[in-house]
C-alpha atoms as a PDB file:
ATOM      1  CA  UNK A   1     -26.478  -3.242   9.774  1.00  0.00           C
ATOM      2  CA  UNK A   2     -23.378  -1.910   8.487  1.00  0.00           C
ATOM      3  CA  UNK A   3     -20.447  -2.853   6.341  1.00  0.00           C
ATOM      4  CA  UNK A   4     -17.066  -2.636   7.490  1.00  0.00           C
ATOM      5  CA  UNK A   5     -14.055  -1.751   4.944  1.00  0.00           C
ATOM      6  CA  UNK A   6     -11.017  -3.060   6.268  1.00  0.00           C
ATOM      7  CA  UNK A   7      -7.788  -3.209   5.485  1.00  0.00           C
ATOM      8  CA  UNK A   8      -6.202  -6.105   5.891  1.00  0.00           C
ATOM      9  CA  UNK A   9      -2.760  -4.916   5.128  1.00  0.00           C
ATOM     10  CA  UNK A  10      -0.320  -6.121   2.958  1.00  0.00           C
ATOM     11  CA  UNK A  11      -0.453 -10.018   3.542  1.00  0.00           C
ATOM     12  CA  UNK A  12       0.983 -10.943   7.144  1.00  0.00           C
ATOM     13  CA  UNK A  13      -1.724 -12.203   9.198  1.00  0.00           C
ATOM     14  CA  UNK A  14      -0.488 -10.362  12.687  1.00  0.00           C
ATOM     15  CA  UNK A  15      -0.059  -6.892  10.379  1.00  0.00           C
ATOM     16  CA  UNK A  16      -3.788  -6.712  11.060  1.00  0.00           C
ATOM     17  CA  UNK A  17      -4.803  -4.198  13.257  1.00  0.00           C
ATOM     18  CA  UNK A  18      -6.431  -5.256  16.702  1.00  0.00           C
ATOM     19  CA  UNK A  19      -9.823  -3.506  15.422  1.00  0.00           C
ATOM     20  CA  UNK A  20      -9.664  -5.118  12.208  1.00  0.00           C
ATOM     21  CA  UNK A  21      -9.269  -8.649  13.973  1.00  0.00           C
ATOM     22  CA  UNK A  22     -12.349  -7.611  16.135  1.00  0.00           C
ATOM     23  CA  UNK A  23     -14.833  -6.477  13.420  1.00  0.00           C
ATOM     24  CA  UNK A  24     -14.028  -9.587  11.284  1.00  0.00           C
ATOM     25  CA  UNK A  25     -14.660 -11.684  14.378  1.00  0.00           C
ATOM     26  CA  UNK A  26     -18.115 -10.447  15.152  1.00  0.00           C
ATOM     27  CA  UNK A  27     -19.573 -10.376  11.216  1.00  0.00           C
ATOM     28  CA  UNK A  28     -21.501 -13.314   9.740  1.00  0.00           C
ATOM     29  CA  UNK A  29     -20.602 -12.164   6.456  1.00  0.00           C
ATOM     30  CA  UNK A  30     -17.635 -11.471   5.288  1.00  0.00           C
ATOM     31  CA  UNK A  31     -16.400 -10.681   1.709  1.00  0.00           C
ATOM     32  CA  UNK A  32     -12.561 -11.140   1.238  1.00  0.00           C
ATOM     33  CA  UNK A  33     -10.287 -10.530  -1.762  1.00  0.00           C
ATOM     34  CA  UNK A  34      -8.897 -13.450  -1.904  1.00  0.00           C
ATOM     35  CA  UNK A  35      -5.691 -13.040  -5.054  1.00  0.00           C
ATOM     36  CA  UNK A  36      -4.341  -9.986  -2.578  1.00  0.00           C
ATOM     37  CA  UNK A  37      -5.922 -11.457   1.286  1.00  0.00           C
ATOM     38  CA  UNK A  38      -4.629 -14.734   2.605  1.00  0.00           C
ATOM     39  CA  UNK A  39      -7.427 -16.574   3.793  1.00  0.00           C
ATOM     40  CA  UNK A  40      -5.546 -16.988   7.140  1.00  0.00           C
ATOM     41  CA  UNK A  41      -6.430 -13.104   7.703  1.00  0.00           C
ATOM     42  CA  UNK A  42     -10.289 -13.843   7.540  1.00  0.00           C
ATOM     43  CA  UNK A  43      -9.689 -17.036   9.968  1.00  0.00           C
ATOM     44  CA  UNK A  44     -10.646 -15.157  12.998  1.00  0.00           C
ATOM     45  CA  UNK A  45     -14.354 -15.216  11.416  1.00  0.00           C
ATOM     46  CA  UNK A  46     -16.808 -16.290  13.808  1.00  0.00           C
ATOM     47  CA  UNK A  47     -17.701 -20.072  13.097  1.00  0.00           C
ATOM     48  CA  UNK A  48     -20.769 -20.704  10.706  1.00  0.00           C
ATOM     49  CA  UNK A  49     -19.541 -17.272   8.831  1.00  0.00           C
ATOM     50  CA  UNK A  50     -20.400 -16.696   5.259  1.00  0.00           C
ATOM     51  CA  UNK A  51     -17.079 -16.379   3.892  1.00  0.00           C
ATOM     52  CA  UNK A  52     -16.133 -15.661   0.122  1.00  0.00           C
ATOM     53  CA  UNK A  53     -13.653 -15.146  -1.773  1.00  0.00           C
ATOM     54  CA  UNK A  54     -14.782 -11.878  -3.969  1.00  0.00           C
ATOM     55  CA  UNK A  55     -11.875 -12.778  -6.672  1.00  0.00           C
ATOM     56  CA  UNK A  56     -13.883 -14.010  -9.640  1.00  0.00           C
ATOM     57  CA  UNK A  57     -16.771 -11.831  -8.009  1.00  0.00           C
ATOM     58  CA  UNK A  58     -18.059  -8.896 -10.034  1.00  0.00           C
ATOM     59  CA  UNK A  59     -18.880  -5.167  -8.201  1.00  0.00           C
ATOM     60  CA  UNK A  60     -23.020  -6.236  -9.161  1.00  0.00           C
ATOM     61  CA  UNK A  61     -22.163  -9.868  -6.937  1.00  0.00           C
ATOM     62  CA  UNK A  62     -21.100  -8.304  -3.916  1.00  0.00           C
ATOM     63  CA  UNK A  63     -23.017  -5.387  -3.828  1.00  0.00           C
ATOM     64  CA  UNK A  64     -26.328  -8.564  -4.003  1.00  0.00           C
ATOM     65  CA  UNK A  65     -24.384 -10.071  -0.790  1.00  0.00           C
ATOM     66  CA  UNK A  66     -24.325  -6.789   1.126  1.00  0.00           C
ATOM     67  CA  UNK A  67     -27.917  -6.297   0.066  1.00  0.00           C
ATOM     68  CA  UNK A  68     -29.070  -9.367   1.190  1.00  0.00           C
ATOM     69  CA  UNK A  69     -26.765  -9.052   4.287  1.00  0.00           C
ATOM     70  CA  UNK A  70     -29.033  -6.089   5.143  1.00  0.00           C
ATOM     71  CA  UNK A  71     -32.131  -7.969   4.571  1.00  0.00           C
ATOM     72  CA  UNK A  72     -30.625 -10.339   7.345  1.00  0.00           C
ATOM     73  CA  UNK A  73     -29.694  -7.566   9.727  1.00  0.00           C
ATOM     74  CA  UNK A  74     -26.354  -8.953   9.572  1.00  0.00           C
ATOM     75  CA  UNK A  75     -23.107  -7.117   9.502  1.00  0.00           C
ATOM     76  CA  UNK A  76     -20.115  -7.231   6.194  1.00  0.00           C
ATOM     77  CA  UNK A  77     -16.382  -7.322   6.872  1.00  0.00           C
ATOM     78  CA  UNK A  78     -15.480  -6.076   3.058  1.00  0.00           C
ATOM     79  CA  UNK A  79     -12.069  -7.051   3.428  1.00  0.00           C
ATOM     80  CA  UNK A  80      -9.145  -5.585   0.964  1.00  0.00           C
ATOM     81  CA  UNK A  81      -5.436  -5.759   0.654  1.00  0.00           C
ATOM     82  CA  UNK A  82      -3.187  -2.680   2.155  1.00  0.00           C
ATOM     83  CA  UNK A  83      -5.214   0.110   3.358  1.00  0.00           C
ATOM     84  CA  UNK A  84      -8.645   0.064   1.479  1.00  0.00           C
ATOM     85  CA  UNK A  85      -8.281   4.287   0.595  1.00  0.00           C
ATOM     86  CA  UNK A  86      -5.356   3.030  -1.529  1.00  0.00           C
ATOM     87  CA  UNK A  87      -6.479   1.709  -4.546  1.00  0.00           C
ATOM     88  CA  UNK A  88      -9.334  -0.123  -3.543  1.00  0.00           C
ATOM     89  CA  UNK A  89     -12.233   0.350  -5.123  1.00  0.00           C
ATOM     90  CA  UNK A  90     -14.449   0.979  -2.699  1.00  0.00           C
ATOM     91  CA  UNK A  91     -15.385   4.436  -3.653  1.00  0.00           C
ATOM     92  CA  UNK A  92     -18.060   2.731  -6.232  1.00  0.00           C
ATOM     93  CA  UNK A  93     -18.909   0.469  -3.347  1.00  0.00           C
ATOM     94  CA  UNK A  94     -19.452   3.599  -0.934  1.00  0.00           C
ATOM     95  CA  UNK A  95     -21.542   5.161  -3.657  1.00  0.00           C
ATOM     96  CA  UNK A  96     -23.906   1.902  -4.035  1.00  0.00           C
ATOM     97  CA  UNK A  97     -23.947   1.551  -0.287  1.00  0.00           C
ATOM     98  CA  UNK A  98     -25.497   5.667   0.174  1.00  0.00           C
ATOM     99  CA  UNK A  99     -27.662   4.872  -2.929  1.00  0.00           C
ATOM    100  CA  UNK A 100     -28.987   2.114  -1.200  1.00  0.00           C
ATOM    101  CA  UNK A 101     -29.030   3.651   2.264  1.00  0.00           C
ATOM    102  CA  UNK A 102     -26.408   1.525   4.029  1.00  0.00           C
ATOM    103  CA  UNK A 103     -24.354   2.845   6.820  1.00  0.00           C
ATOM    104  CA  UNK A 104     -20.722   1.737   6.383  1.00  0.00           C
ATOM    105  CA  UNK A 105     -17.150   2.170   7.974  1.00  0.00           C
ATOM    106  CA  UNK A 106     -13.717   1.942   6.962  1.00  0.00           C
ATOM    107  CA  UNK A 107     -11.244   0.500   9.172  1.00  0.00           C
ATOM    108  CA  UNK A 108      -7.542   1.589   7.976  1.00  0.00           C
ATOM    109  CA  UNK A 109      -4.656  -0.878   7.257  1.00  0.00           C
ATOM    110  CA  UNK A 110      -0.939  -1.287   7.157  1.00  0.00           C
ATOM    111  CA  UNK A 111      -0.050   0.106   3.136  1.00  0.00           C
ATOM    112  CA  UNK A 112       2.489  -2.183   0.868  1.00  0.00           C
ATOM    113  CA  UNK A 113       4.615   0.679   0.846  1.00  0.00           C
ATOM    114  CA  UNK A 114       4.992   0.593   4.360  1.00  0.00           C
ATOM    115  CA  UNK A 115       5.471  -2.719   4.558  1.00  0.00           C
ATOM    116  CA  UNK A 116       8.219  -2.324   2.062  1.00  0.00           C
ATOM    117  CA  UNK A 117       9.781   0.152   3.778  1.00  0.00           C
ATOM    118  CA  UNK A 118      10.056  -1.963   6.790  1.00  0.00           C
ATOM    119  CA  UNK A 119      11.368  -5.060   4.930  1.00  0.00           C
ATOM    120  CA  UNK A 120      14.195  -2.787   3.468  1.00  0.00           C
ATOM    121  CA  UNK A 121      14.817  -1.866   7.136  1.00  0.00           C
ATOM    122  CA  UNK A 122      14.610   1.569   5.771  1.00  0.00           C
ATOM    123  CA  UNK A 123      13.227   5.411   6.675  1.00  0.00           C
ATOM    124  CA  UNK A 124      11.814   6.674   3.067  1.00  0.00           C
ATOM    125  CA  UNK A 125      12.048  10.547   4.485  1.00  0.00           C
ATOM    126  CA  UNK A 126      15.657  11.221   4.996  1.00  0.00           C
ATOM    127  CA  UNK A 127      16.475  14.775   5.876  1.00  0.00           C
ATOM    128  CA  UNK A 128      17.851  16.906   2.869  1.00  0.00           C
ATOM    129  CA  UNK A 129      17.659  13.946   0.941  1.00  0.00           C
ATOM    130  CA  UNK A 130      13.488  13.698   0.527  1.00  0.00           C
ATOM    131  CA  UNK A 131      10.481  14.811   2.650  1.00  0.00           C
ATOM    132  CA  UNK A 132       7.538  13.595   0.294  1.00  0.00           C
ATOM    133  CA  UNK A 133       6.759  10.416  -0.917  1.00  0.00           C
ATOM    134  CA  UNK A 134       4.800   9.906  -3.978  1.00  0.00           C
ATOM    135  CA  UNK A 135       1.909   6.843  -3.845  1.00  0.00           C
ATOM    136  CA  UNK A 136       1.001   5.937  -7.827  1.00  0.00           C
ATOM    137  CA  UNK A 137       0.365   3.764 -10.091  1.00  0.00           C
ATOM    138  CA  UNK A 138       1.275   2.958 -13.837  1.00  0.00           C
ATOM    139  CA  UNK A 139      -2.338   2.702 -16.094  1.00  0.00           C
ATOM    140  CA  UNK A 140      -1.512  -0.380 -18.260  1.00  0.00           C
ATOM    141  CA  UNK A 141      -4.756  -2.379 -18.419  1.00  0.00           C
ATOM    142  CA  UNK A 142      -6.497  -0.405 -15.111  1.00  0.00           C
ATOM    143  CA  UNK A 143      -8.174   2.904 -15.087  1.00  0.00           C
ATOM    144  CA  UNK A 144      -6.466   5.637 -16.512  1.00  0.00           C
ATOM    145  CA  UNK A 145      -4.756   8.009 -15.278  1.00  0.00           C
ATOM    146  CA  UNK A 146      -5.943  11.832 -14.532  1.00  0.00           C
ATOM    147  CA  UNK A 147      -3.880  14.495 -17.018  1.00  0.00           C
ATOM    148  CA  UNK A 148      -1.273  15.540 -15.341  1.00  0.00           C
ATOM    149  CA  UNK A 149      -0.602  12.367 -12.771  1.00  0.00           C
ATOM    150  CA  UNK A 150       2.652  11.361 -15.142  1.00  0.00           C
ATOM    151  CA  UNK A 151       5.692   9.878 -13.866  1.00  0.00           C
ATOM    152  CA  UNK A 152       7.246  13.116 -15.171  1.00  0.00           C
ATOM    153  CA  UNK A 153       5.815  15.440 -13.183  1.00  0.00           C
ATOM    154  CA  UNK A 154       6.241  13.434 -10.208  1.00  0.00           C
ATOM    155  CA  UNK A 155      10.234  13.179 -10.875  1.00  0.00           C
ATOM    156  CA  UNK A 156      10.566  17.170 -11.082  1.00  0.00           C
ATOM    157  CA  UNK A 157       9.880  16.766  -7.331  1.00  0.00           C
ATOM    158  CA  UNK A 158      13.206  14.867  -6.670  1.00  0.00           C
ATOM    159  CA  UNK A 159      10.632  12.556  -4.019  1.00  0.00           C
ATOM    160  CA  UNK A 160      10.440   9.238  -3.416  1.00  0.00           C
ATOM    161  CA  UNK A 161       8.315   6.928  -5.472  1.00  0.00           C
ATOM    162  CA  UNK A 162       6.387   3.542  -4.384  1.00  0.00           C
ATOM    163  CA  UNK A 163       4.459   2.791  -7.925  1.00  0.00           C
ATOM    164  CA  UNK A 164       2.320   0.101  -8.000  1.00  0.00           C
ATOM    165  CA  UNK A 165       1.126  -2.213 -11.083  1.00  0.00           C
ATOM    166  CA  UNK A 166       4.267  -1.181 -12.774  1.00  0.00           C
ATOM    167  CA  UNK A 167       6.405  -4.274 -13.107  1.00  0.00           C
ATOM    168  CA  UNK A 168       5.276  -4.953 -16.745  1.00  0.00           C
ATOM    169  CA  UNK A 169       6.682  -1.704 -17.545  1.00  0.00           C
ATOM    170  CA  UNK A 170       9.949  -0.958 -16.052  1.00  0.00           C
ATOM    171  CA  UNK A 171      10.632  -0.400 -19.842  1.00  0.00           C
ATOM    172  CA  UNK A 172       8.802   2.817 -19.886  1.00  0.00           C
ATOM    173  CA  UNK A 173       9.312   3.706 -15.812  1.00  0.00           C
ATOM    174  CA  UNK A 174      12.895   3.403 -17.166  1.00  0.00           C
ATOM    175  CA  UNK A 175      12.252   5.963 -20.029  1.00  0.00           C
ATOM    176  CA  UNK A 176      10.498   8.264 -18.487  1.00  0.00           C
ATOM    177  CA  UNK A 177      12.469   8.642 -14.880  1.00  0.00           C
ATOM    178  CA  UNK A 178      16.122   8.040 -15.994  1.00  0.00           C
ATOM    179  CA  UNK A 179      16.135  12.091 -17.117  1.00  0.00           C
ATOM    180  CA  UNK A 180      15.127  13.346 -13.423  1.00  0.00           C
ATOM    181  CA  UNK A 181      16.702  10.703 -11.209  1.00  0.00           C
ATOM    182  CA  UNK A 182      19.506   9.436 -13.249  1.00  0.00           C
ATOM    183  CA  UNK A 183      20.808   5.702 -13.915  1.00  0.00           C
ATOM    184  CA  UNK A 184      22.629   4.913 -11.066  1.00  0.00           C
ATOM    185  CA  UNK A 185      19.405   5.855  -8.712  1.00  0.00           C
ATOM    186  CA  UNK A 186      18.465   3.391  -6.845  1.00  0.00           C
ATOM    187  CA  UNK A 187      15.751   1.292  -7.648  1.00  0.00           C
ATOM    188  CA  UNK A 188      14.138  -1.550  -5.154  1.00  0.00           C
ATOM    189  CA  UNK A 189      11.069  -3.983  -6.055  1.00  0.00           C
ATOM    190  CA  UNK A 190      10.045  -5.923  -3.766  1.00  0.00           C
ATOM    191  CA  UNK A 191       7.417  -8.271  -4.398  1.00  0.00           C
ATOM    192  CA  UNK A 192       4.909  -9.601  -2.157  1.00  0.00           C
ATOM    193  CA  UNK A 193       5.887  -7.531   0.419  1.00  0.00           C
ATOM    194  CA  UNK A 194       5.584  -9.423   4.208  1.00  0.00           C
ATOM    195  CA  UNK A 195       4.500 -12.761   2.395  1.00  0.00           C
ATOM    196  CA  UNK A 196       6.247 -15.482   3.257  1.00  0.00           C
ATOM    197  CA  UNK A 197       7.631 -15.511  -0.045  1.00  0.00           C
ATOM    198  CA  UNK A 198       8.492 -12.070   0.279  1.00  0.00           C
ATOM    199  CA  UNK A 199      11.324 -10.959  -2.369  1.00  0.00           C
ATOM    200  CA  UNK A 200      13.655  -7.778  -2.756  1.00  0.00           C
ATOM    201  CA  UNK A 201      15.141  -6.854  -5.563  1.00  0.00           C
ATOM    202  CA  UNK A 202      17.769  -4.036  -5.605  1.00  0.00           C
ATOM    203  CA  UNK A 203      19.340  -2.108  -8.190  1.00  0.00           C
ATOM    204  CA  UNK A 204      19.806   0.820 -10.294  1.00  0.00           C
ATOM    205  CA  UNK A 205      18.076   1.843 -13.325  1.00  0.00           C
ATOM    206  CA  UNK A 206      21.014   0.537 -14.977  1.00  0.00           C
ATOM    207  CA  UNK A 207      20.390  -3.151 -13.826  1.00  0.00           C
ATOM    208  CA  UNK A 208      17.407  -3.440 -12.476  1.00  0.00           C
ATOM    209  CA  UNK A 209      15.177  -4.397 -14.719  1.00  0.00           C
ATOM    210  CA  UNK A 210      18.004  -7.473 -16.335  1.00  0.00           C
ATOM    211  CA  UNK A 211      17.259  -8.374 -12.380  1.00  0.00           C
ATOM    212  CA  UNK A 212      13.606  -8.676 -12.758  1.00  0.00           C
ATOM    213  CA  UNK A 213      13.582 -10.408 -15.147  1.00  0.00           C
ATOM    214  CA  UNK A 214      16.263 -12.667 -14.472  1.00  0.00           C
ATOM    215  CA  UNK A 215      13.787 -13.620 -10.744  1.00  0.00           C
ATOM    216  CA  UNK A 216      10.864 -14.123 -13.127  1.00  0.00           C
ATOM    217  CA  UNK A 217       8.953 -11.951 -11.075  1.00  0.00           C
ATOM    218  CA  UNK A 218       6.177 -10.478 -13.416  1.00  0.00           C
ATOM    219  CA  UNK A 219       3.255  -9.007 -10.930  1.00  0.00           C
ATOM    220  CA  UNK A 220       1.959  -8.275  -7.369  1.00  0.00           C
ATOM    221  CA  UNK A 221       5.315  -6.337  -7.097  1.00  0.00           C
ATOM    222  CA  UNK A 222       5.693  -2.650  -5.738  1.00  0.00           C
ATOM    223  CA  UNK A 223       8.518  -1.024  -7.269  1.00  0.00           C
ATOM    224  CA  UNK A 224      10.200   2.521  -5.110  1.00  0.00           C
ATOM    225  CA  UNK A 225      12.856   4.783  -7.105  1.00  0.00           C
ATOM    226  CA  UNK A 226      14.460   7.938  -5.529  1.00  0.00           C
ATOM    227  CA  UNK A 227      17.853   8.833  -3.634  1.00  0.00           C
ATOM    228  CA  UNK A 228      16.323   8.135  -0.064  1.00  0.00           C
ATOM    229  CA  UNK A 229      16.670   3.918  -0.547  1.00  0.00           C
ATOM    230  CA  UNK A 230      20.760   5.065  -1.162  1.00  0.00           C
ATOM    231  CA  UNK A 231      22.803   3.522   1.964  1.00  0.00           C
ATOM    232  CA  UNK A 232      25.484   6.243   1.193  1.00  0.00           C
ATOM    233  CA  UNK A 233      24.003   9.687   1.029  1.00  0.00           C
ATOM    234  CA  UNK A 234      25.734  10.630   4.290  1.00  0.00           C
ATOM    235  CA  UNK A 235      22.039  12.780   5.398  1.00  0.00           C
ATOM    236  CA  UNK A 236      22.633  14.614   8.698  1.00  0.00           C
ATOM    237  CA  UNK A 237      21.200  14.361  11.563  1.00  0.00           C
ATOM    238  CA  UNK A 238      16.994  16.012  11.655  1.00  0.00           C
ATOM    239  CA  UNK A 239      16.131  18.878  13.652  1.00  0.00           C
ATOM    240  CA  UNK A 240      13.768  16.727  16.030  1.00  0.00           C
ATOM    241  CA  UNK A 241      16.012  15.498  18.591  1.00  0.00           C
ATOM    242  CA  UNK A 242      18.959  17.887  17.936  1.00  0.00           C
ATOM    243  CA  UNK A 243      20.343  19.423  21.484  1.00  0.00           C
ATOM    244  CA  UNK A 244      20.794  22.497  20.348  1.00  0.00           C
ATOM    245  CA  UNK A 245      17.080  23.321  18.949  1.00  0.00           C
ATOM    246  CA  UNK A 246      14.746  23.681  21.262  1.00  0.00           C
ATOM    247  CA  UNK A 247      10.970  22.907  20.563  1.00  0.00           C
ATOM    248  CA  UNK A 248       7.697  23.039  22.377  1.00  0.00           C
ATOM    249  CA  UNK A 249       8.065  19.482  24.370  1.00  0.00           C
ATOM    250  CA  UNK A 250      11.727  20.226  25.010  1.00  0.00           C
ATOM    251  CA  UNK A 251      12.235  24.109  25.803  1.00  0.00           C
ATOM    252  CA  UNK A 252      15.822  23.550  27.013  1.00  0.00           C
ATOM    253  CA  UNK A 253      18.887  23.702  25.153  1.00  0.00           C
ATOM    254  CA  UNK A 254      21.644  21.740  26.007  1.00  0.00           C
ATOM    255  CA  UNK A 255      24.615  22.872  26.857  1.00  0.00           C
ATOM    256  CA  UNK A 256      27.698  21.520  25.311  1.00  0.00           C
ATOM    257  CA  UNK A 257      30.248  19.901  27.763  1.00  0.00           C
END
């Protein structure tokens, strides 16, 4: 018996991934979370399928599925939103699941942020512009965060950030990213990102947040900030397919005609 982890990504049913689709075919159980997973992404369950929706389930509820799951023999699709290594929780799962001596895998997913990136028809590494991409989170009512995992220290970089459960506070995002990035630095939400609902929201730190609130759009939202989502930073041209620098796959320069 084993449980599977998978993501389901970040809400279009054909974003799942061919191995996802499989694994949630073939288990009689399968635990979805149902505010973040469309219920068409578990459809492909086989027929006869335990099938729940883990949203007003507790960690101690679906931990007494799995177990009784593996007093069936029978396999778990644990499904989750995005990829399930992103903000999860399935690390507490994991460590009930060795506890309990239950083999499990995790199955990866498409992440909102790239999802976003592909509804803003976007690249979020633009050479000379930004190379790193920051994934994090504001605290609100959640977990806390770790000392030294501030917006702050994340702006000294200059890198692109996708910040998740931060659309209640675009107040203090405001406050504490305006000194590193500026107010005219672009600023895109985009909520529900590859729903069919699916909304983008672009703006500056100087507007955006009159522009949220003016949509009404108050959660399941991912908010990026940094120069990269600019359409006029006039980047150049990266090194990869350049002519005139040679790599390993392509030893040959070309010569100009």
């Amino acid at each position: 018996m084993t449980v599977y982890f998978i993501g389901a990504g970040p809400g279009d049913p054909e974003l799942l991934t061919l191995k996802a689709a499989r694994v949630i075919g073939a288990c009689p159980v399968c635990l979805y979370a149902g505010s973040l997973v469309p219920a068409e992404v578990v459809g492909c369950a086989p027929e006869g399928a335990r099938v729940l929706d883990t949203a007003p389930m507790t960690l101690d509820d679906t931990h007494a599925e799995i177990l009784a799951a593996h007093a069936r023999g029978e396999d778990v699709a644990r499904v989750h939103s995005g990829d399930p290594s992103l903000y999860g929780a399935i690390a507490e799962q994991i460590r009930r699941l060795k506890e309990a001596g239950i083999d499990y895998q995790i199955i990866p997913g498409v992440p909102a942020y790239a999802a976003a990136a592909a509804a803003l028809g976007t690249e979020l590494t633009v050479p000379e512009i930004a190379q790193s991409i920051v994934l994090t989170r504001m605290s609100m009512k959640s977990t806390g965060m770790p000392e030294g995992e501030t917006l702050e220290n994340f702006a000294r970089t200059g890198a692109t950030l996708a910040i998740h459960l931060g659309i209640r506070a675009l107040r203090e995002i405001e406050r504490q990213l305006i000194p590193y990035y500026g107010e005219d630095c672009p600023v895109v939400v985009i909520y529900r990102a590859s729903w069919p609902d699916q909304l983008i929201i672009r703006g500056t730190f100087a507007d955006i947040r009159e522009k949220v609130r003016a949509a009404k759009i108050t959660r399941t939202a991912l908010i990026m900030v940094g120069p990269a989502l600019s359409d006029n930073h006039g980047f150049p041209d990266s090194a990869l397919y350049d002519a005139a620098k040679p790599h390993v796959l392509r030893p040959k320069v070309k010569e100009k005609s």
